[in-house]
C-alpha atoms as a PDB file:
ATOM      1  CA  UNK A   1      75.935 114.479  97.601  1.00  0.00           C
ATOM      2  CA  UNK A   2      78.972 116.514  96.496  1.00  0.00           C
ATOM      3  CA  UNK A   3      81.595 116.139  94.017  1.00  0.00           C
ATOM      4  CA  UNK A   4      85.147 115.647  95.391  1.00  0.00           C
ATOM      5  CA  UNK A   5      88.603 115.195  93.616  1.00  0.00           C
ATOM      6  CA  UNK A   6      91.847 114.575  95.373  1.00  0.00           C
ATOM      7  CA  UNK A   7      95.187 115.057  93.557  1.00  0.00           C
ATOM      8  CA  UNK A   8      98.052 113.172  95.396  1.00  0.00           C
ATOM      9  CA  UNK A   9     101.778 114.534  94.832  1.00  0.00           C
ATOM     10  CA  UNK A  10     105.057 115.109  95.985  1.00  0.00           C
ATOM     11  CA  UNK A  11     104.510 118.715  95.021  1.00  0.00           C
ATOM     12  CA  UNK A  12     108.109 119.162  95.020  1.00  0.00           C
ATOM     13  CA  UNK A  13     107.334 122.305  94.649  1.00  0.00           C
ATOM     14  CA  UNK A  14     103.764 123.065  93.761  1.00  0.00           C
ATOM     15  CA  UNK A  15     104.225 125.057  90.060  1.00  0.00           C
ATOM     16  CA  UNK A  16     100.887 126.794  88.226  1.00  0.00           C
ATOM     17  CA  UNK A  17     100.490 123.915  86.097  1.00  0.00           C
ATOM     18  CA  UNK A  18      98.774 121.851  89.337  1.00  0.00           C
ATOM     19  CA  UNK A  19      96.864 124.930  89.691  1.00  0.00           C
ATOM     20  CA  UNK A  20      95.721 124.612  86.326  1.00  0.00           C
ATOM     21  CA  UNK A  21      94.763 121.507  86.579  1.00  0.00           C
ATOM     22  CA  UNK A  22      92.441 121.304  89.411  1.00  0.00           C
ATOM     23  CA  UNK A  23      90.932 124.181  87.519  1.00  0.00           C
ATOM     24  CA  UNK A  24      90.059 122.410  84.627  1.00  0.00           C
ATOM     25  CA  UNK A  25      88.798 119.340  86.668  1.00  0.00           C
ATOM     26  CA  UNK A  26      86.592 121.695  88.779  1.00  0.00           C
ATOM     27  CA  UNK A  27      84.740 123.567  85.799  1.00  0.00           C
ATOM     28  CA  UNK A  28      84.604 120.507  83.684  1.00  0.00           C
ATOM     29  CA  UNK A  29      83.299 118.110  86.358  1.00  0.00           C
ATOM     30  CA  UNK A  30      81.348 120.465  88.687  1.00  0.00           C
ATOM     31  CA  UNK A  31      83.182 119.777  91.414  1.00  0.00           C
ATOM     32  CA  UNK A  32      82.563 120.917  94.537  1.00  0.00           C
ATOM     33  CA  UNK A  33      85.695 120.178  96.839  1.00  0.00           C
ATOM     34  CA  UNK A  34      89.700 119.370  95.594  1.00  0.00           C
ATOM     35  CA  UNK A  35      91.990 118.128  98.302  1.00  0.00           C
ATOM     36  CA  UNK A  36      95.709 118.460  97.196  1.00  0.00           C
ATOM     37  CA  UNK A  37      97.356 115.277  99.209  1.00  0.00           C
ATOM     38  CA  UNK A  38     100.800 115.896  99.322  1.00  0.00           C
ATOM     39  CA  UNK A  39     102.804 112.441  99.939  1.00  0.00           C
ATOM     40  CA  UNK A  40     105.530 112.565 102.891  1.00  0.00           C
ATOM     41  CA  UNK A  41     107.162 109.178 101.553  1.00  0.00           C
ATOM     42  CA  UNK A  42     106.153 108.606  97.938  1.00  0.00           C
ATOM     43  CA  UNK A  43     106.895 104.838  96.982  1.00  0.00           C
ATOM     44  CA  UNK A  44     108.181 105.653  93.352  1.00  0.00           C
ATOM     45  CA  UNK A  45     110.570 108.596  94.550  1.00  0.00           C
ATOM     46  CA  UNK A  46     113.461 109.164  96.995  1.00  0.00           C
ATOM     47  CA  UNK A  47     114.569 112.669  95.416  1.00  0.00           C
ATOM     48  CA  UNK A  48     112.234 114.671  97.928  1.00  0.00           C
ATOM     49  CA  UNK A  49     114.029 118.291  98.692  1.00  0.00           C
ATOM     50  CA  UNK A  50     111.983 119.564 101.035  1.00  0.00           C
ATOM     51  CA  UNK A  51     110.060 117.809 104.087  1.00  0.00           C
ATOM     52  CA  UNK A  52     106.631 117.752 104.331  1.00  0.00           C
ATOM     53  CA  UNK A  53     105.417 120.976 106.358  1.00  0.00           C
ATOM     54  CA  UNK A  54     107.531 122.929 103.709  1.00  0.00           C
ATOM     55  CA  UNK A  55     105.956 121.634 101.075  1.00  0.00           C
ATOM     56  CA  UNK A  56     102.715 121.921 102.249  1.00  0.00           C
ATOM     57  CA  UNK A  57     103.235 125.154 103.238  1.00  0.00           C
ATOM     58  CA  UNK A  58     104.280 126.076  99.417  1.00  0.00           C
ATOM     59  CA  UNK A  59     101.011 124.620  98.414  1.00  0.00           C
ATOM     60  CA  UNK A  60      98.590 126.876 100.506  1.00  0.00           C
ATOM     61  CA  UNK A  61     100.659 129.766  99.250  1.00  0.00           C
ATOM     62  CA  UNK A  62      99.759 128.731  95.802  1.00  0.00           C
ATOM     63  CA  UNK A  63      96.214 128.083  96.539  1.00  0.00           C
ATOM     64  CA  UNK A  64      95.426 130.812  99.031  1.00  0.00           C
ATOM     65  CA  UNK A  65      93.163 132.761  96.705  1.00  0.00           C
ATOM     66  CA  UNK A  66      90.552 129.459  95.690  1.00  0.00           C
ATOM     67  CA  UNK A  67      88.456 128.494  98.393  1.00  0.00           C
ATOM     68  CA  UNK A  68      87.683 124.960  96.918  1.00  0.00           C
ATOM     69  CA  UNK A  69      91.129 123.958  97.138  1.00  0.00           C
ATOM     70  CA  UNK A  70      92.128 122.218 100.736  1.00  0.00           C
ATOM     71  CA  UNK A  71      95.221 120.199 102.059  1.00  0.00           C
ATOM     72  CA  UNK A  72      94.656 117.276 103.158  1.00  0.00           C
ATOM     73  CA  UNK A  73      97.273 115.430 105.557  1.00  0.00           C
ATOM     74  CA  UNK A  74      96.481 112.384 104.899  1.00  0.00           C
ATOM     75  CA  UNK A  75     100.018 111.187 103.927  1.00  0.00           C
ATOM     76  CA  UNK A  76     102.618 113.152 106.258  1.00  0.00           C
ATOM     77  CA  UNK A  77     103.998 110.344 107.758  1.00  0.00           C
ATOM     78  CA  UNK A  78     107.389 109.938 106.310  1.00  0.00           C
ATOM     79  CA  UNK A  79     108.322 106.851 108.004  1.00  0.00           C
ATOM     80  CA  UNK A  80     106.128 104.228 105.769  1.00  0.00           C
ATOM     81  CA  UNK A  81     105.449 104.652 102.428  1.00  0.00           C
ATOM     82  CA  UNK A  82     102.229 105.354 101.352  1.00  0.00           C
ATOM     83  CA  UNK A  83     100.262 103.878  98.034  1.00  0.00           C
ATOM     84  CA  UNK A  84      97.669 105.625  96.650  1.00  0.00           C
ATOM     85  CA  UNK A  85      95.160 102.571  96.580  1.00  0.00           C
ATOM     86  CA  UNK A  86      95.304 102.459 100.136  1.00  0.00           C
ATOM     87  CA  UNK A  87      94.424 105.724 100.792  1.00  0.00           C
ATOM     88  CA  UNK A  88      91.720 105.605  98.372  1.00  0.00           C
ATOM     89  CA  UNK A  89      90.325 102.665 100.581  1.00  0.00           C
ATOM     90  CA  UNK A  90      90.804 105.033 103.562  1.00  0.00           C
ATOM     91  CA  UNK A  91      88.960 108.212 101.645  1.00  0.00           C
ATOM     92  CA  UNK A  92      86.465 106.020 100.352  1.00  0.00           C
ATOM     93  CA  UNK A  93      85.427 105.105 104.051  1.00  0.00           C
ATOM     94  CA  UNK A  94      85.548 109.097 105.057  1.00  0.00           C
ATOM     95  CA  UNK A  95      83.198 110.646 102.177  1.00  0.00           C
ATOM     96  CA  UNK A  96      81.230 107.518 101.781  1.00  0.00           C
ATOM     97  CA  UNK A  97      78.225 109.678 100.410  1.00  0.00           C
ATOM     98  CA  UNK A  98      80.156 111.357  98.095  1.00  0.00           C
ATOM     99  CA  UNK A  99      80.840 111.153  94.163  1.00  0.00           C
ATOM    100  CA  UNK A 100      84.777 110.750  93.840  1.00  0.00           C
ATOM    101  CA  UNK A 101      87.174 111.438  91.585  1.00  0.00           C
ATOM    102  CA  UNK A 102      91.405 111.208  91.313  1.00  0.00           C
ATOM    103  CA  UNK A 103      93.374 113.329  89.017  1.00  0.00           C
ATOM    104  CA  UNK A 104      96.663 112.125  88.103  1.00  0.00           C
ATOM    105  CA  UNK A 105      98.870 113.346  84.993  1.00  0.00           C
ATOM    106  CA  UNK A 106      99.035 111.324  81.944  1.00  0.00           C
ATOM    107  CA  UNK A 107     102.399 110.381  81.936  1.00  0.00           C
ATOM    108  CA  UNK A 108     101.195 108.594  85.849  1.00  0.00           C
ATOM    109  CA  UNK A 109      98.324 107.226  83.609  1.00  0.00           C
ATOM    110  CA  UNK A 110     101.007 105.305  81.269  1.00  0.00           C
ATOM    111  CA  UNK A 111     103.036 104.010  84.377  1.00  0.00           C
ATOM    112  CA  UNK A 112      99.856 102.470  86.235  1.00  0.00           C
ATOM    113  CA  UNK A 113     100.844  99.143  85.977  1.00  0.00           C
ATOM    114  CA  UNK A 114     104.000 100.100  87.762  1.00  0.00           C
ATOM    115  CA  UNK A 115     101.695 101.401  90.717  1.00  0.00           C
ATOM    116  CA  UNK A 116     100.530  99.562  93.993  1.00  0.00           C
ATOM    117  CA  UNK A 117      97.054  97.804  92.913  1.00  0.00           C
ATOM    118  CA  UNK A 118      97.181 100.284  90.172  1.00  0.00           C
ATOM    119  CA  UNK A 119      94.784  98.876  87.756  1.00  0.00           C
ATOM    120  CA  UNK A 120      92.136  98.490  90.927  1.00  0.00           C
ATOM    121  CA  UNK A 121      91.650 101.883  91.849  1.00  0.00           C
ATOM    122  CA  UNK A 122      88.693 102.138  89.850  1.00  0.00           C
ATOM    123  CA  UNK A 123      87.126  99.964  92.155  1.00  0.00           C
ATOM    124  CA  UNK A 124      87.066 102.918  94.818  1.00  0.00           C
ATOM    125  CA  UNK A 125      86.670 106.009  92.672  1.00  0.00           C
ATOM    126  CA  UNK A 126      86.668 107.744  89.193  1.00  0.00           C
ATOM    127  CA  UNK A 127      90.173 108.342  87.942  1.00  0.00           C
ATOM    128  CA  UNK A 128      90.751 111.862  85.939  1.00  0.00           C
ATOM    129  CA  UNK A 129      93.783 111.919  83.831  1.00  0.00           C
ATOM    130  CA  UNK A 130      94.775 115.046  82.030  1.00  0.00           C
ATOM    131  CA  UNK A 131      96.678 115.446  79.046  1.00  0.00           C
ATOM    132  CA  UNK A 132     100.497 116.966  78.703  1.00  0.00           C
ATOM    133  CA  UNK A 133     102.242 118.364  75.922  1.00  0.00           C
ATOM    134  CA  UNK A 134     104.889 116.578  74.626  1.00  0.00           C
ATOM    135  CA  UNK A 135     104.595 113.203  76.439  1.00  0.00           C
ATOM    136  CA  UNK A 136     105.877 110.285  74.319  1.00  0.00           C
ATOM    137  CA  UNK A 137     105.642 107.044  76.362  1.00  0.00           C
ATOM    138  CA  UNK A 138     105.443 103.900  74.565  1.00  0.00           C
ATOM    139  CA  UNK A 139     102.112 102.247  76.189  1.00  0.00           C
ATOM    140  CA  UNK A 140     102.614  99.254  78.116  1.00  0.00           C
ATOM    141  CA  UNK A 141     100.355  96.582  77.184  1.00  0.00           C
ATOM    142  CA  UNK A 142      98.235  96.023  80.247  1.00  0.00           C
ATOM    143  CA  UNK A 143      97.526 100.303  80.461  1.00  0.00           C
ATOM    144  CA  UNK A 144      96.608 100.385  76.540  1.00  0.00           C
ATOM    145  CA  UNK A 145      94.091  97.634  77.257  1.00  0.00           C
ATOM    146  CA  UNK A 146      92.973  99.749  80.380  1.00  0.00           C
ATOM    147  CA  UNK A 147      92.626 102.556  78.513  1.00  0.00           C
ATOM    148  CA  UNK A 148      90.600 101.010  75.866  1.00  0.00           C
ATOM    149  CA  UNK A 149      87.798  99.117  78.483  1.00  0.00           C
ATOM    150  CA  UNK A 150      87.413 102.142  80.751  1.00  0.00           C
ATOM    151  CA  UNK A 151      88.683 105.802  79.333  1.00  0.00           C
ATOM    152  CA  UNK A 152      85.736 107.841  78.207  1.00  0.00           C
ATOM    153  CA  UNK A 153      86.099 111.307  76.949  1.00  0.00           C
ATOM    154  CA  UNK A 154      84.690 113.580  80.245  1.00  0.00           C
ATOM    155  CA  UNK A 155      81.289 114.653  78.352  1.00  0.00           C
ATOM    156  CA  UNK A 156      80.209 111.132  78.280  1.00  0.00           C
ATOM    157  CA  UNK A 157      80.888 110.492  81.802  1.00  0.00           C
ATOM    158  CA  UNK A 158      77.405 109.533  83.831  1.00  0.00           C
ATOM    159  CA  UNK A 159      77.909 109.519  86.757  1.00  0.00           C
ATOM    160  CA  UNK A 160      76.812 105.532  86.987  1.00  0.00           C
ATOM    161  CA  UNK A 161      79.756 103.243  86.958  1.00  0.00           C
ATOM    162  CA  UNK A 162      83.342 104.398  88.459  1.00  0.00           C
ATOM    163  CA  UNK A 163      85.657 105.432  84.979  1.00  0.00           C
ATOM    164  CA  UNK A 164      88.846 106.571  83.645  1.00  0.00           C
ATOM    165  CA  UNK A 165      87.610 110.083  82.511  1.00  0.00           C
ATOM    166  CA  UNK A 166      90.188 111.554  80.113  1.00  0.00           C
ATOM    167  CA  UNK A 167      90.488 115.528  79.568  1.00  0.00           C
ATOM    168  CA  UNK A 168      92.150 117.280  76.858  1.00  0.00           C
ATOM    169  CA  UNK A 169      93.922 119.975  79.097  1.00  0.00           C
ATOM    170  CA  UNK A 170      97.125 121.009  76.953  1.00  0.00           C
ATOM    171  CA  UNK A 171      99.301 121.481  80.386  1.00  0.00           C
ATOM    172  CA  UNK A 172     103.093 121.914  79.672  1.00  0.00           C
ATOM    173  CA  UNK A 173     105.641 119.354  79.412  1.00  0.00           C
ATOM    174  CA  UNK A 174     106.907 120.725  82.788  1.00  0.00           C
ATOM    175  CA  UNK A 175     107.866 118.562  85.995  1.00  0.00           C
ATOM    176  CA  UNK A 176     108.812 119.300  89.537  1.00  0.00           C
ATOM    177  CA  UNK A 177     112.671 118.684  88.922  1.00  0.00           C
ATOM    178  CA  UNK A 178     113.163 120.616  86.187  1.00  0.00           C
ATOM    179  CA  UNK A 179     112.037 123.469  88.510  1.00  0.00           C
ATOM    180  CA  UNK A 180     114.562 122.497  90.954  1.00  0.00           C
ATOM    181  CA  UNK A 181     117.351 122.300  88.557  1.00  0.00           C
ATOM    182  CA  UNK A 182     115.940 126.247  87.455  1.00  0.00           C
ATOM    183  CA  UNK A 183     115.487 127.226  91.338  1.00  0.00           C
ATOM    184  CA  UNK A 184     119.312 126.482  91.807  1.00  0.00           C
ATOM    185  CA  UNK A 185     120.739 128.123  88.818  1.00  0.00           C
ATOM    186  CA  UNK A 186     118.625 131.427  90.259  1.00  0.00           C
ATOM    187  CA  UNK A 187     121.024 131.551  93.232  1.00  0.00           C
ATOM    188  CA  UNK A 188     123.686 131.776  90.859  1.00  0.00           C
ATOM    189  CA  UNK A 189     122.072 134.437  88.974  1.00  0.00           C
ATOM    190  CA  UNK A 190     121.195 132.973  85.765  1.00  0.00           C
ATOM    191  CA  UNK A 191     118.760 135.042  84.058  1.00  0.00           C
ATOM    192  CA  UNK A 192     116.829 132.340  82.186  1.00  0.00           C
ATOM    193  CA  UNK A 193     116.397 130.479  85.064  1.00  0.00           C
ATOM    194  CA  UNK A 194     114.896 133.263  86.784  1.00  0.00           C
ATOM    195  CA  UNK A 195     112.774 133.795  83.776  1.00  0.00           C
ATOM    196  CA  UNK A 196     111.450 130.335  83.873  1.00  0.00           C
ATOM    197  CA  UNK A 197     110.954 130.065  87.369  1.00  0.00           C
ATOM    198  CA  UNK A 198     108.690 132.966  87.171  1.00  0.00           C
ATOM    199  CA  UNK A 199     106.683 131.376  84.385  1.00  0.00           C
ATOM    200  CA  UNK A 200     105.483 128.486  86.235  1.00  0.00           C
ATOM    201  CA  UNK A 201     105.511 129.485  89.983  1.00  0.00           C
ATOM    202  CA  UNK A 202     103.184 131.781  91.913  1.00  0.00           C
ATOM    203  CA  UNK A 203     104.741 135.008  93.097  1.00  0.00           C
ATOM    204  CA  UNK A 204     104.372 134.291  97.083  1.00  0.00           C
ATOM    205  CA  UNK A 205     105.762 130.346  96.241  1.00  0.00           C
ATOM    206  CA  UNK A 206     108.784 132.201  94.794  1.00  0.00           C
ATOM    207  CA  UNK A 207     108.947 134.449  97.611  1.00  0.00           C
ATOM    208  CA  UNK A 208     108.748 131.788 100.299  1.00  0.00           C
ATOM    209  CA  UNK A 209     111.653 129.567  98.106  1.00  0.00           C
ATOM    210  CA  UNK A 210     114.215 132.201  98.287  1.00  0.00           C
ATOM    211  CA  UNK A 211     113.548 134.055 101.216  1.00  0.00           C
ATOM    212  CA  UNK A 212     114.345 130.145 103.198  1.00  0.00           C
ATOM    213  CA  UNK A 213     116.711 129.601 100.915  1.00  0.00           C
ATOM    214  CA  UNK A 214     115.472 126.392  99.028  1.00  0.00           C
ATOM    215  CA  UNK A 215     116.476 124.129  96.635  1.00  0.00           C
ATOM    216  CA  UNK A 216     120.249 125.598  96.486  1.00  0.00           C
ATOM    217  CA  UNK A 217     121.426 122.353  97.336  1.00  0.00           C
ATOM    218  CA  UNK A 218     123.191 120.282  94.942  1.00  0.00           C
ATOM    219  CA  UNK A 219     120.195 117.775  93.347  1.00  0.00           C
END
């Protein structure tokens, strides 16, 4: 029986910080496999830049060197949209003999109840939320009382009843579009930006952005 996260994104692009993360998940929950399920038509976003094979191609750049991080294509069809509880239901029926797990950020954690069965997704596997610096969300009232009947720190996780296991991983207060805003001041030179962007991107994800010219459209 292995241990197997998936991580479901727009990955708009990919930046170190969901490197980081699957990092922390894999050391801290012995995991064996992480499949990074990039989402062709997300249901709570229409501000996609790139299509699907781009982005996906961004991600295996940034995961090249880690053998225990796959793709999984599970979501490229951009003509429905596609909710995470149903392709739980689908993954659940594929690795039916193994121990799963979902990472999400916190700040999806505090919008759950905005989410597609959100609050039922426990029924199908563990989810593993990871903290962020900076996030200050006033709790809706259904996700604080989620939080308090199933969120367990991850050392007390056993392995015996499907939980939300919550990590203390300081990640940065860093998102997808303020990367895009950064990529497109780059083409106009801005230092900063360029600074930044090399912070939280992987060299060969920066190298494949501007050598195709991404994200220099207007947002």
């Amino acid at each position: 029986m292995r241990n197997i996260a998936f991580f479901g994104g727009s990955f708009d692009p990919i930046h170190k910080d969901h490197v980081a993360l699957c990092l922390k998940a894999k050391k801290l929950l012995k995991l064996d496999l992480i499949y990074l399920i990039p989402n062709a038509a997300p249901p709570h976003k229409n501000t996609l830049q790139q299509n699907f094979n781009t982005r996906v191609n961004l991600i295996n750049l940034a995961i090249g060197k880690y053998n225990f991080l796959k793709v999984l294509d599970l979501e490229q069809d951009h003509k429905v949209k596609h909710y995470t509880y149903n392709s739980l239901v689908q993954l659940r029926q594929n690795f039916s003999n193994d121990k799963l797990f979902f990472i999400m950020g916190q700040d999806s954690l505090y919008n759950l109840h905005t989410w597609y069965k959100g609050f039922e997704l426990l029924n199908l596997t563990n989810l593993v939320v990871m903290q962020r610096r900076g996030v200050d969300i006033k709790l809706n009232e259904q996700v604080q009382n989620f939080i308090k009947q199933h969120g367990i720190a991850y050392q007390n996780y056993n392995y015996k009843e499907h939980k939300l296991i919550l990590i203390s991983q300081s990640l940065h207060k860093l998102s997808s579009s303020s990367l895009r805003a950064k990529l497109k001041l780059c083409y106009l030179n801005n230092k900063s930006a360029h600074n930044f962007v090399r912070k939280y991107l992987n060299k060969k994800v920066r190298q494949y952005i501007f050598k195709h010219h991404l994200y220099a459209d207007p947002l």
